[in-house]
Protein backbone atom coordinates (compact mmCIF):
# COMPACT_ATOMS: atom_id res chain seq x y z
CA UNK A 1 -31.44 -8.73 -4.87
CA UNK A 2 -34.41 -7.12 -3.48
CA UNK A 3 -33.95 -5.92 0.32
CA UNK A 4 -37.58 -7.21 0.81
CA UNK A 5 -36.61 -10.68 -0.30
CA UNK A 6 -34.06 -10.76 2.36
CA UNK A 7 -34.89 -12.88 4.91
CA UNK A 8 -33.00 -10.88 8.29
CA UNK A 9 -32.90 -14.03 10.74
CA UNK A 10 -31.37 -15.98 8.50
CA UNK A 11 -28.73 -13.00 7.34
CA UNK A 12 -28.32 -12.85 11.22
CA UNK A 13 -27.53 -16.30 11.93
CA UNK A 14 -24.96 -16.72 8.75
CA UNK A 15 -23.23 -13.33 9.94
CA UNK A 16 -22.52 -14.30 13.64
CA UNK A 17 -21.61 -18.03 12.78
CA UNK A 18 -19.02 -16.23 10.22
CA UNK A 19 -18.17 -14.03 12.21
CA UNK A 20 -17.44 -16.50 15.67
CA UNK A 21 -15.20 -18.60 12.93
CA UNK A 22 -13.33 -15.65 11.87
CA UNK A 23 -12.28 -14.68 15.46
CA UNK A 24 -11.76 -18.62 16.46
CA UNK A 25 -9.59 -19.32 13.21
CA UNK A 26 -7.48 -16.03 13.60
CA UNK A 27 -7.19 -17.23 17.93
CA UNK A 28 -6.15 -20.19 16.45
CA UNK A 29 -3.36 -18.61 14.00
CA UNK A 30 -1.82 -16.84 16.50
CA UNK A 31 -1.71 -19.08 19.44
CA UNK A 32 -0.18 -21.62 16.79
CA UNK A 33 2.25 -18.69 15.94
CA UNK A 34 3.22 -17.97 19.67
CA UNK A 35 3.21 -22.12 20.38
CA UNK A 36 5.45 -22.41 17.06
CA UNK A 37 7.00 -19.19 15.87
CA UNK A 38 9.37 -19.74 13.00
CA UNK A 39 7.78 -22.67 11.49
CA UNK A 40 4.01 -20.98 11.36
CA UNK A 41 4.69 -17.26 10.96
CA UNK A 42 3.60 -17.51 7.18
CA UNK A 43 0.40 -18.62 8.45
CA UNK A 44 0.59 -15.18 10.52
CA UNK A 45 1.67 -13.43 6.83
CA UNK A 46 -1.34 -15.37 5.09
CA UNK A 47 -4.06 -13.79 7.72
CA UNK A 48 -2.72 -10.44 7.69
CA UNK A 49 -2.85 -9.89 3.83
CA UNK A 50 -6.22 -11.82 3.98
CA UNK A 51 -7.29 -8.32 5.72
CA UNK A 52 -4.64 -6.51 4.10
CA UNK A 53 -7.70 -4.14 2.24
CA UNK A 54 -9.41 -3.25 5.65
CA UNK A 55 -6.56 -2.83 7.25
CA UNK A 56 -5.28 -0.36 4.62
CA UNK A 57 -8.85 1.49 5.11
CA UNK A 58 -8.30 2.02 8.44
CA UNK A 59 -4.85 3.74 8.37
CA UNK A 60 -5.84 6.05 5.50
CA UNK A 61 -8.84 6.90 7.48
CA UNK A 62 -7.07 7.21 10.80
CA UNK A 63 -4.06 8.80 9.52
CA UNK A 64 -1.89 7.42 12.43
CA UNK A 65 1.95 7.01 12.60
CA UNK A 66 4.60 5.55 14.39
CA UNK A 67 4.03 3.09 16.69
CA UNK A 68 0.25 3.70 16.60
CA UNK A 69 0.41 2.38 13.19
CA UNK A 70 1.65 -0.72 13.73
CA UNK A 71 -0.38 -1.85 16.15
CA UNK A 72 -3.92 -0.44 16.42
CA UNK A 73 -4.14 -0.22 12.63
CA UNK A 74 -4.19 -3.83 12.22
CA UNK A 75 -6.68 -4.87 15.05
CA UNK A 76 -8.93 -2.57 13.78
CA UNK A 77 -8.31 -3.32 10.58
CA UNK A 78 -8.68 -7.27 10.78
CA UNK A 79 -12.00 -6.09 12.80
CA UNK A 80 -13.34 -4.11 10.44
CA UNK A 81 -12.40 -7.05 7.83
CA UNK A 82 -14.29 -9.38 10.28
CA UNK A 83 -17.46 -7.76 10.59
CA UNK A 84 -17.54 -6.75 6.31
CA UNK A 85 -16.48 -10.05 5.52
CA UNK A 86 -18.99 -11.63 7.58
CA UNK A 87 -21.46 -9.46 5.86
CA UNK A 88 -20.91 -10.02 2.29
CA UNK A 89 -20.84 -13.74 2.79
CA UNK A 90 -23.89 -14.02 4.38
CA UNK A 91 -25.61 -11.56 1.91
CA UNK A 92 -24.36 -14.38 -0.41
CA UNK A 93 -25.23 -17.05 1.40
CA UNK A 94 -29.02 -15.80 1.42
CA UNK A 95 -29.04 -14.65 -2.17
CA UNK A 96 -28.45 -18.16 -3.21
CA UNK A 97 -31.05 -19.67 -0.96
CA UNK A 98 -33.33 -17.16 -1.90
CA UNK A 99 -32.96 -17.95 -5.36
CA UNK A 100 -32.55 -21.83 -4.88
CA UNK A 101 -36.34 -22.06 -3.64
C-alpha cells in the first residue's frame, strides 16, 4: 500500500471510532466484572490475553517487578494494545476501500 494512496482523514476517523470502542467495551468488561464477579471474570481473562502481546512488550521494556508489575504493566499494556490495534485496523480498513474504488 502506497503511503500516498492513504487517505489520512479517513485513517483518522476509523482509528478514534476504534479506539472510543476499545475503551467503552473494556469499561464495559470490567464494570460487568465488579457488578458480577464470579460469573464474568472469564470475560476479564478473555480481555487480558486479547492484549496479552502488548502487555508482554511493556514489561520486557520496562523491566518492572513486584507489585509494579502487576499493575502498571497491564494498563499500559492494554493501552499500548489500544492505540496499535486501533491502528492496524484502520490501516485495513482504508486499504480495502482504497482498493474497492
Amino acid at each position: 500500500m502506497e503511503v500516498s494512496r492513504l487517505n489520512p482523514r479517513s485513517f483518522l476517523k476509523y482509528w478514534f471510532l476504534l479506539l472510543v470502542a476499545q475503551i467503552l467495551g473494556c469499561a464495559l468488561i470490567w464494570v460487568a466484572v465488579l457488578i458480577l464477579s464470579p460469573a464474568l471474570d472469564s470475560l476479564f481473562e478473555k480481555m487480558v490475553f486479547f492484549y496479552w502481546p502488548t502487555i508482554m512488550l511493556v514489561g520486557k521494556l520496562l523491566g518492572t517487578s513486584g507489585e509494579s508489575a502487576m499493575i502498571a504493566v497491564p494498563i499500559y499494556g492494554m493501552a499500548l494494545g489500544m492505540l496499535l490495534y486501533s491502528a492496524i485496523i484502520s490501516l485495513l480498513v482504508n486499504y480495502i476501500k482504497t482498493r474497492s474504488r
